[in-house]
C-alpha atoms as a PDB file:
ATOM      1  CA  UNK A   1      -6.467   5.675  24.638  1.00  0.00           C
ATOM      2  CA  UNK A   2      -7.709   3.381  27.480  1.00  0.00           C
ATOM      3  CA  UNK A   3      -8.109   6.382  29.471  1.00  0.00           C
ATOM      4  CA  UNK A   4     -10.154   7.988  28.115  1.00  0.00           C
ATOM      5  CA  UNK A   5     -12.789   5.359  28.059  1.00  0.00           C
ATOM      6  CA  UNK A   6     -15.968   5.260  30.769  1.00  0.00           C
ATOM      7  CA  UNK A   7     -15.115   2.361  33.255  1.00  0.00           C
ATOM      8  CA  UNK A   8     -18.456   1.627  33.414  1.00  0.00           C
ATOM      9  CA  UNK A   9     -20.568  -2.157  33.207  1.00  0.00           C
ATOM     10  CA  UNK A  10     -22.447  -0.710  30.631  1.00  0.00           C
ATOM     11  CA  UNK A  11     -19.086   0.317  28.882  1.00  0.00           C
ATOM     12  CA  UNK A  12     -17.782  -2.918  29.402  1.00  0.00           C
ATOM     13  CA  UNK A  13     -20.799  -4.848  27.594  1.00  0.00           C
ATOM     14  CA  UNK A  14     -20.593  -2.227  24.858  1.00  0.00           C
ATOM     15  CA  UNK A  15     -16.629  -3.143  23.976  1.00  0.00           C
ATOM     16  CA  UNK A  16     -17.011  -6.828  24.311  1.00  0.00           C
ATOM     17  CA  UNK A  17     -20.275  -6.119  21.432  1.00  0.00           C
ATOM     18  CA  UNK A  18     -17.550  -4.190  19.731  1.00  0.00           C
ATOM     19  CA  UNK A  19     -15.290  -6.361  19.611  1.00  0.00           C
ATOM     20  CA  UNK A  20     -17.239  -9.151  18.613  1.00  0.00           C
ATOM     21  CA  UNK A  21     -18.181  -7.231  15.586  1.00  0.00           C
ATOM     22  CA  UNK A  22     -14.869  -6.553  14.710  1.00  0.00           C
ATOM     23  CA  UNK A  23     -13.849 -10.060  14.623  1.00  0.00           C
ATOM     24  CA  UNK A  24     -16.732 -11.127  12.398  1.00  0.00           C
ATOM     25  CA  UNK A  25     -15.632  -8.195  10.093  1.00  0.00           C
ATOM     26  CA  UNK A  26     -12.248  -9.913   9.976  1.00  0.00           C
ATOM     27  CA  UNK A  27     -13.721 -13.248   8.804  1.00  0.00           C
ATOM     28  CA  UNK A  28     -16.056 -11.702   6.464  1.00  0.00           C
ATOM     29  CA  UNK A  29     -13.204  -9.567   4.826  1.00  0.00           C
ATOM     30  CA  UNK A  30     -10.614 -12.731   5.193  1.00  0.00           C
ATOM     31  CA  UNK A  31     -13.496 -14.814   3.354  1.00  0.00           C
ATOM     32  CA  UNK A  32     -14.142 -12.424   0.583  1.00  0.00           C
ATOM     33  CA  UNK A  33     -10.384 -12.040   0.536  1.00  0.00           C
ATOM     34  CA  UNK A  34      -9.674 -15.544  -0.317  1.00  0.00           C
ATOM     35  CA  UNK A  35     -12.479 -15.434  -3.371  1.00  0.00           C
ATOM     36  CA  UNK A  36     -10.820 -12.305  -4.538  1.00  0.00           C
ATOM     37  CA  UNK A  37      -7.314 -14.203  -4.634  1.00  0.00           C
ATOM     38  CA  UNK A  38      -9.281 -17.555  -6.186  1.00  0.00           C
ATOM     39  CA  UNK A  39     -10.626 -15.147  -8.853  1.00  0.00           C
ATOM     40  CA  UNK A  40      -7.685 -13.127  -9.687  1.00  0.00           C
ATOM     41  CA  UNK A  41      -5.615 -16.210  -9.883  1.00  0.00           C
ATOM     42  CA  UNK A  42      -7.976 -17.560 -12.605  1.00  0.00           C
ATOM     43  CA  UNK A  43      -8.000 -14.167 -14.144  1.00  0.00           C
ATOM     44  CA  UNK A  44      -4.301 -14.392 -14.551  1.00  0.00           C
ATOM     45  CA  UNK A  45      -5.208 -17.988 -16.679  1.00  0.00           C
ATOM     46  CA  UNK A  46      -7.678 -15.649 -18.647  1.00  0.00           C
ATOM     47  CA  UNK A  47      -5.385 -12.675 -19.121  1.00  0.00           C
ATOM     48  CA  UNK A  48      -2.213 -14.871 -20.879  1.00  0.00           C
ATOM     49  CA  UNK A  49      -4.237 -17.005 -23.073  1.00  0.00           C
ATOM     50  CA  UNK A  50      -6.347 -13.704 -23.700  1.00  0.00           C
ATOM     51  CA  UNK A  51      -2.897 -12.228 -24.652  1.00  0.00           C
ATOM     52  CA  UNK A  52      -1.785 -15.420 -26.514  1.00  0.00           C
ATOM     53  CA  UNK A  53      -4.817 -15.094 -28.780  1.00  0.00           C
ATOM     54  CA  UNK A  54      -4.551 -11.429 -29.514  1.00  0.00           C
ATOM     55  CA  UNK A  55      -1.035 -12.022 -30.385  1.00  0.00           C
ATOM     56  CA  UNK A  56      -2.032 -14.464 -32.743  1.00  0.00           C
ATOM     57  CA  UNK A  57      -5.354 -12.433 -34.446  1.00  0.00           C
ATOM     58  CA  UNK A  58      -2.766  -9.268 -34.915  1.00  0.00           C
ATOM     59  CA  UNK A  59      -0.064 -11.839 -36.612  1.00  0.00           C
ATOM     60  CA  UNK A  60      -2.861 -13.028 -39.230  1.00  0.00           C
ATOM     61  CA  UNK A  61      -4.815  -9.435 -39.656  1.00  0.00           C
ATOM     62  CA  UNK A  62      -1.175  -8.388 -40.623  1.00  0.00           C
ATOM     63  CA  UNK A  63      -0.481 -11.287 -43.265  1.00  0.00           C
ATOM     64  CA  UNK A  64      -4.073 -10.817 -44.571  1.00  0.00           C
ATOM     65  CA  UNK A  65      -3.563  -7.438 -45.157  1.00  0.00           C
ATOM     66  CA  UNK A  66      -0.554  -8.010 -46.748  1.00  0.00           C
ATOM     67  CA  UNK A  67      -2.126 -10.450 -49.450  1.00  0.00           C
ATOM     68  CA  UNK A  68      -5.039  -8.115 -49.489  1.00  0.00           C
ATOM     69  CA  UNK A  69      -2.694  -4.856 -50.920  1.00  0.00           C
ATOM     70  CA  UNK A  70      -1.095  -8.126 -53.067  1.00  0.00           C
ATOM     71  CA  UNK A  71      -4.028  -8.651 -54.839  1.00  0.00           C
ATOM     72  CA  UNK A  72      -6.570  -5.873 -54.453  1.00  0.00           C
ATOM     73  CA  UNK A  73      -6.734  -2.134 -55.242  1.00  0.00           C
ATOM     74  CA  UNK A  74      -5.299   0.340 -52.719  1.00  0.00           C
ATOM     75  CA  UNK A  75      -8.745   2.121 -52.512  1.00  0.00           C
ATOM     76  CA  UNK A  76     -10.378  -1.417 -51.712  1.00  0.00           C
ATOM     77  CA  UNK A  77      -7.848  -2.769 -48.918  1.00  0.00           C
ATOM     78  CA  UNK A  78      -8.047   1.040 -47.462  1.00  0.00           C
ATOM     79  CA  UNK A  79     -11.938   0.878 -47.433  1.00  0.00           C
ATOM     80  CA  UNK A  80     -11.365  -0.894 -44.152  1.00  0.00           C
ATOM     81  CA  UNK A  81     -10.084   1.402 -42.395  1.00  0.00           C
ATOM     82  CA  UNK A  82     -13.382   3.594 -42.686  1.00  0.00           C
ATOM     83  CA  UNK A  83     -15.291   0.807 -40.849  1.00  0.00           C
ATOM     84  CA  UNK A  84     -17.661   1.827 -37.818  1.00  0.00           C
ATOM     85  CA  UNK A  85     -17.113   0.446 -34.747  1.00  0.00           C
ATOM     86  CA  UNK A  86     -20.304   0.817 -32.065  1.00  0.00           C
ATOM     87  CA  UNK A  87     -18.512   0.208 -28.435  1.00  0.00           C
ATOM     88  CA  UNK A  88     -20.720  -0.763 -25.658  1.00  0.00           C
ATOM     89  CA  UNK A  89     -19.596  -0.085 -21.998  1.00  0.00           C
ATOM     90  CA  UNK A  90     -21.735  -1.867 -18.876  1.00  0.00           C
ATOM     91  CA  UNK A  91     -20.942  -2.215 -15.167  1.00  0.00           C
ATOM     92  CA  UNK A  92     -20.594  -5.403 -13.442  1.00  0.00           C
ATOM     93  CA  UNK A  93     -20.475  -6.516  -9.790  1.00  0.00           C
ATOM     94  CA  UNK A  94     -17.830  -9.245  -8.606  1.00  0.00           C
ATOM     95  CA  UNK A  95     -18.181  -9.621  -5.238  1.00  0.00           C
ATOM     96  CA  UNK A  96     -19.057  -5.868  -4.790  1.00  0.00           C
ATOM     97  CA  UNK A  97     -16.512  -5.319  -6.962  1.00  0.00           C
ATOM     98  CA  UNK A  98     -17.744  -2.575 -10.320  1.00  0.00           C
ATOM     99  CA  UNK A  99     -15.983  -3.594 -13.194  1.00  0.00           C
ATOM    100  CA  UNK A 100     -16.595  -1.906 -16.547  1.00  0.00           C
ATOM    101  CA  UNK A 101     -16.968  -4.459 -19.585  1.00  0.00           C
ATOM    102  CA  UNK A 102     -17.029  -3.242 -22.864  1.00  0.00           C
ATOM    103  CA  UNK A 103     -18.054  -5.139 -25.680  1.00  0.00           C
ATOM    104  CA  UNK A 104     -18.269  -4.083 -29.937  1.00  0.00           C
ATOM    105  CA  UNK A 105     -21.482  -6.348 -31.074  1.00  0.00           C
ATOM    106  CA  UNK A 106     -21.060  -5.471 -34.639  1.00  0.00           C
ATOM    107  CA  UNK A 107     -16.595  -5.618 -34.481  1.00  0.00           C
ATOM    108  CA  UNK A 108     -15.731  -5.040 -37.404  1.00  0.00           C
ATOM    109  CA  UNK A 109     -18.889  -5.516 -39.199  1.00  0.00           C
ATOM    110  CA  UNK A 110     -21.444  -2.740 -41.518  1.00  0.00           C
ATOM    111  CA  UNK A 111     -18.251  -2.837 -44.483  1.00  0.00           C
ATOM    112  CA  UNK A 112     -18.049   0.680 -45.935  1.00  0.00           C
ATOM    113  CA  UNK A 113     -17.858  -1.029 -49.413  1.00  0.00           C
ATOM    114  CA  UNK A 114     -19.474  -3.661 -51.746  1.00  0.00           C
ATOM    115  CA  UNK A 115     -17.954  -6.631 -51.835  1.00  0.00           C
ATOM    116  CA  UNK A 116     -18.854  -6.761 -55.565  1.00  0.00           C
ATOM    117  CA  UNK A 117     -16.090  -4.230 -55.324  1.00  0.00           C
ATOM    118  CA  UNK A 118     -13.239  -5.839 -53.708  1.00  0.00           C
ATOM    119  CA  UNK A 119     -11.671  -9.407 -53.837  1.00  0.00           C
ATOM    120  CA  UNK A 120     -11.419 -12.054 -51.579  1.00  0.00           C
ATOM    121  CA  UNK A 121      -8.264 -11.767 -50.176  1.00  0.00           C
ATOM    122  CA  UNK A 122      -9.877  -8.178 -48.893  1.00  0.00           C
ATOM    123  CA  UNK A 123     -12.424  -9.651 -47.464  1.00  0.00           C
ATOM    124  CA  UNK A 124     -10.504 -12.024 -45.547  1.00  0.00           C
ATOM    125  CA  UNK A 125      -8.693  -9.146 -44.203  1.00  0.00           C
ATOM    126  CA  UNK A 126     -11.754  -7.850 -43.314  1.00  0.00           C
ATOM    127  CA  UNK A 127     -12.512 -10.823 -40.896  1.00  0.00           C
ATOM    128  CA  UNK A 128      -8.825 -11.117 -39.637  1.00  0.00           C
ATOM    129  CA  UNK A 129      -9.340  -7.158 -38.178  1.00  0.00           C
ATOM    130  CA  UNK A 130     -12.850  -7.955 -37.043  1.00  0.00           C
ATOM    131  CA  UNK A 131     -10.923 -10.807 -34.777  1.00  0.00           C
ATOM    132  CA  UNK A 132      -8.243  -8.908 -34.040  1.00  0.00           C
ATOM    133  CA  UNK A 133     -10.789  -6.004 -32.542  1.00  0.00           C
ATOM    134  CA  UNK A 134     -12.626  -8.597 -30.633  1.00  0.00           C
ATOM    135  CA  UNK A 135      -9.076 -10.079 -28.992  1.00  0.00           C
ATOM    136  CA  UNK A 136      -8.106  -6.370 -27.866  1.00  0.00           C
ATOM    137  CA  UNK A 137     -11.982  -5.790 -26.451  1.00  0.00           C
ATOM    138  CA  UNK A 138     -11.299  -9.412 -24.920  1.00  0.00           C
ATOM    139  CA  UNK A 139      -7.382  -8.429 -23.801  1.00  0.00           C
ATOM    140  CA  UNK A 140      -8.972  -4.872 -22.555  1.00  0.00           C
ATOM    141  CA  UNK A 141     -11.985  -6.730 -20.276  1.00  0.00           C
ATOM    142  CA  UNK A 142      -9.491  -9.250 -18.780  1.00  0.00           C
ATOM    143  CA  UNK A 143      -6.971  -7.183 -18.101  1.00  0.00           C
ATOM    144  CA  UNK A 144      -9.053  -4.656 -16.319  1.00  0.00           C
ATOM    145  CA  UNK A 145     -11.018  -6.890 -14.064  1.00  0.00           C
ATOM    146  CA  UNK A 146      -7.519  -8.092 -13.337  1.00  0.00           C
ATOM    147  CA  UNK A 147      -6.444  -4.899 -12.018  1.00  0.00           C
ATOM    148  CA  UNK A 148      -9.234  -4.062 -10.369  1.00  0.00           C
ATOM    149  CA  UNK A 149      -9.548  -7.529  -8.256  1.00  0.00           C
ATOM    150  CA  UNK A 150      -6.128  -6.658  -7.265  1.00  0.00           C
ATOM    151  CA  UNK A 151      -6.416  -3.274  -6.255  1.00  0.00           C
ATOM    152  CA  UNK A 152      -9.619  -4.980  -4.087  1.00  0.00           C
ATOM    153  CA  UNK A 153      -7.167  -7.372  -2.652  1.00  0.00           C
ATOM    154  CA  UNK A 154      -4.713  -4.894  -1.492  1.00  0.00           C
ATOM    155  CA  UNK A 155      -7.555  -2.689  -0.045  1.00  0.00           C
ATOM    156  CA  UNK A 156      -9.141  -5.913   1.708  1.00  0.00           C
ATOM    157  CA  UNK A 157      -5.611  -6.274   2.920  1.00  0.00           C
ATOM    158  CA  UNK A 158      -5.487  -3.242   4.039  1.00  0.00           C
ATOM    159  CA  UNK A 159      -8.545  -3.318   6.197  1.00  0.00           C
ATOM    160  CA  UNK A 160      -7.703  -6.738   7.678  1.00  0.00           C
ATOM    161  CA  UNK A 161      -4.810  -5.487   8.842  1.00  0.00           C
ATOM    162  CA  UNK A 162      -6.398  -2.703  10.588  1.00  0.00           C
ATOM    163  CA  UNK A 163      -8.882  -4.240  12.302  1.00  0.00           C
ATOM    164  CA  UNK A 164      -5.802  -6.916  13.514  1.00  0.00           C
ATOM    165  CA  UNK A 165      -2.997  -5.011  14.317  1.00  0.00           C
ATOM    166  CA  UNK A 166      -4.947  -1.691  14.962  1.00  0.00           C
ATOM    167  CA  UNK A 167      -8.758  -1.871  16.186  1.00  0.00           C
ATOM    168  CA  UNK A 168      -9.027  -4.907  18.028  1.00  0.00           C
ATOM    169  CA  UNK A 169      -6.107  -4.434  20.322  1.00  0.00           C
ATOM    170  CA  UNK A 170      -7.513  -0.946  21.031  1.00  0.00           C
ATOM    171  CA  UNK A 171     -10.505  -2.426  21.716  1.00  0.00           C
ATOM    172  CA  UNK A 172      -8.533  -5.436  24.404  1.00  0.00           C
ATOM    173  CA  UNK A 173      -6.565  -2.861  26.296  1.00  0.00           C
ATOM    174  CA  UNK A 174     -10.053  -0.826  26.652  1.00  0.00           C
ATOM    175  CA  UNK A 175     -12.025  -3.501  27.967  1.00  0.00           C
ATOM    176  CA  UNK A 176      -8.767  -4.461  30.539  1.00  0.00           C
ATOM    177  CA  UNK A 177      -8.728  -0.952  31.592  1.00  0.00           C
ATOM    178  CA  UNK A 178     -12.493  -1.317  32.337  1.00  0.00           C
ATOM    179  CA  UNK A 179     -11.928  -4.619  33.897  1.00  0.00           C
ATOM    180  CA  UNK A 180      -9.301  -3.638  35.725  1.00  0.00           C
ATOM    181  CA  UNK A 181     -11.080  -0.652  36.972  1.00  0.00           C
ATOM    182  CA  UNK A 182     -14.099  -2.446  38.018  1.00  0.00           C
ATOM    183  CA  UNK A 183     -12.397  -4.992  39.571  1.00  0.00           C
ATOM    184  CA  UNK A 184     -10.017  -2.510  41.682  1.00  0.00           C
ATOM    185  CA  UNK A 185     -13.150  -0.645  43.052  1.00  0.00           C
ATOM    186  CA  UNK A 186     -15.003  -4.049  43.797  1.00  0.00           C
ATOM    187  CA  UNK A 187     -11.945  -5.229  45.836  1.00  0.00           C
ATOM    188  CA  UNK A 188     -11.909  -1.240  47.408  1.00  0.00           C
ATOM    189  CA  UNK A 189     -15.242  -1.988  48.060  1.00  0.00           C
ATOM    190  CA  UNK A 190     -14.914  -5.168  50.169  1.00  0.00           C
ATOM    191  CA  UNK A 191     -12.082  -4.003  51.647  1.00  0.00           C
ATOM    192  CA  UNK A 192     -14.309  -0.935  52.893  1.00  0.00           C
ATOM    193  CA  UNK A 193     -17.216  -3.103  54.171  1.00  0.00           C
ATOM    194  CA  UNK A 194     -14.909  -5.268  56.111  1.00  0.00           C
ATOM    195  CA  UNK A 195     -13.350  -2.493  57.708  1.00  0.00           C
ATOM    196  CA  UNK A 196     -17.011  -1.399  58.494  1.00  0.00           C
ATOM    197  CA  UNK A 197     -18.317  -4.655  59.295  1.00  0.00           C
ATOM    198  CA  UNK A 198     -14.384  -4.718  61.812  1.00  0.00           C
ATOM    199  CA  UNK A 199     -15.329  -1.203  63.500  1.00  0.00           C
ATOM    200  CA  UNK A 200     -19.073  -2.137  63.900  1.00  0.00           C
ATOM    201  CA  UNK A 201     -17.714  -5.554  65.697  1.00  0.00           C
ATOM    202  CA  UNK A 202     -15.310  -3.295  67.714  1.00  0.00           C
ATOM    203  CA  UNK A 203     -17.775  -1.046  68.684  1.00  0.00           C
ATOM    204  CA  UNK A 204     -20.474  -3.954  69.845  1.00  0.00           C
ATOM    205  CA  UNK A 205     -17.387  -5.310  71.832  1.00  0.00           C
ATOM    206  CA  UNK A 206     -16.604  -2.170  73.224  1.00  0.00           C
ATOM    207  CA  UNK A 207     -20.403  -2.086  74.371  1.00  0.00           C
ATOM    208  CA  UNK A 208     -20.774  -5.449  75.294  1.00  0.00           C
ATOM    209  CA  UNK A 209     -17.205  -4.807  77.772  1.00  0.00           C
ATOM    210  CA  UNK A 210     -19.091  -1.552  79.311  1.00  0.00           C
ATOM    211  CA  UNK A 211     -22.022  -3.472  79.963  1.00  0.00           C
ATOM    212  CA  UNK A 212     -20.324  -6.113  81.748  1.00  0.00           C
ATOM    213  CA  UNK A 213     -18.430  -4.298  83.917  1.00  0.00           C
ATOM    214  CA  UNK A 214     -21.276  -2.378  84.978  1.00  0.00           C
ATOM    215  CA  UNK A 215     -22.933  -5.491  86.240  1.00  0.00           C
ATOM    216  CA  UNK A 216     -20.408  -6.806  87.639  1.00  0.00           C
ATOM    217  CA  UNK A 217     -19.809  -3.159  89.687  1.00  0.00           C
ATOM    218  CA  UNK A 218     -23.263  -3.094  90.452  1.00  0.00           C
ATOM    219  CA  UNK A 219     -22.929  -7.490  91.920  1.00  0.00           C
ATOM    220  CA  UNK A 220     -19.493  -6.402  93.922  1.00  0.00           C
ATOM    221  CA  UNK A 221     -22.053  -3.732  95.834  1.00  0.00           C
END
């Protein structure tokens, strides 16, 4: 790969730019790394007692319901099943992360029957499910921003890793290639101009002996 680089000056200042950006890159992806990791890790925190209270909300819709069939009519306690639900979906950035969040404003609210029509106990149910639909929204919004901060960390990861173990030693044995090619023809170079500068010395001594032993030819006559 080396070869096929320019051994050029010009080369050489572009690589070293290169590379320079390249190692920034790392620390910028290493830094957003390590929020990504800070985040998920608090996410996980979110995500169990998220779980924890769902658990909890499905336990008591399930006992309400069972008190509300105790001591309502069938129609009545099956009048909640009919209930609208209006789900809202939005898009959310964490550190350039998009992460749907949906949200029900009106969980389990806008009853499908008059309360003057049902008892209590129904109505309590009623409540229980509207918490239990809010702890699965909750459960549902955790859980995905979960996965998708850890999908980000693997493909940060990922990247990192290029750049380490990939780019930037590409980028080191081009710029010794150059180096080495530069400095191999600056050293042919010198070697060149003192053979130059040796012959030219040679040939003014070679002169400079012709010269002398013409005058002293011409001082023997």
């Amino acid at each position: 790969m080396a070869e096929q680089v320019s051994p050029t000056r010009s080369t050489l200042l572009a690589k070293r730019e290169q590379k320079r950006l390249a190692l920034q890159g790392v620390e910028l992806l290493k830094n957003k790394r390590d929020a990504l990791i800070g985040e998920f890790f608090a996410l996980v925190q979110d995500s169990l007692k998220a779980r924890e209270a769902l658990n909890n909300a499905a336990k008591d819709a399930y006992f309400s319901l069972l008190i509300a069939k105790a001591f309502d009519t069938p129609e009545a306690v099956e009048s909640l099943s009919s209930t609208p639900l209006e789900v809202h979906m939005e898009i959310e950035s964490l550190y350039g992360v998009k992460v749907p969040k949906i949200s029900a404003p009106d969980a389990g609210g806008g009853l499908s029957f008059s309360p003057i029509g049902v008892g209590a106990k129904t109505l309590e149910a009623a409540t229980a499910f509207r918490r239990l639909t809010e702890a699965i929204i909750a459960v549902a919004n955790t859980e995905n921003r979960l996965r998708k901060i850890g999908e980000e960390i693997k493909k940060t990861n990922r990247r990192v890793n290029a750049l380490e173990q990939i780019s930037i030693p590409e980028i080191n044995e081009q710029i010794k290639f150059i180096t080495d090619t530069l400095d191999q023809r600056a050293l042919e170079e010198v070697t060149t101009l003192k053979r130059i500068k040796a012959a030219i010395l040679a040939r003014e001594a070679e002169e400079q002996g012709i010269v002398s032993a013409h005058i002293e030819k011409g001082a023997g006559l």
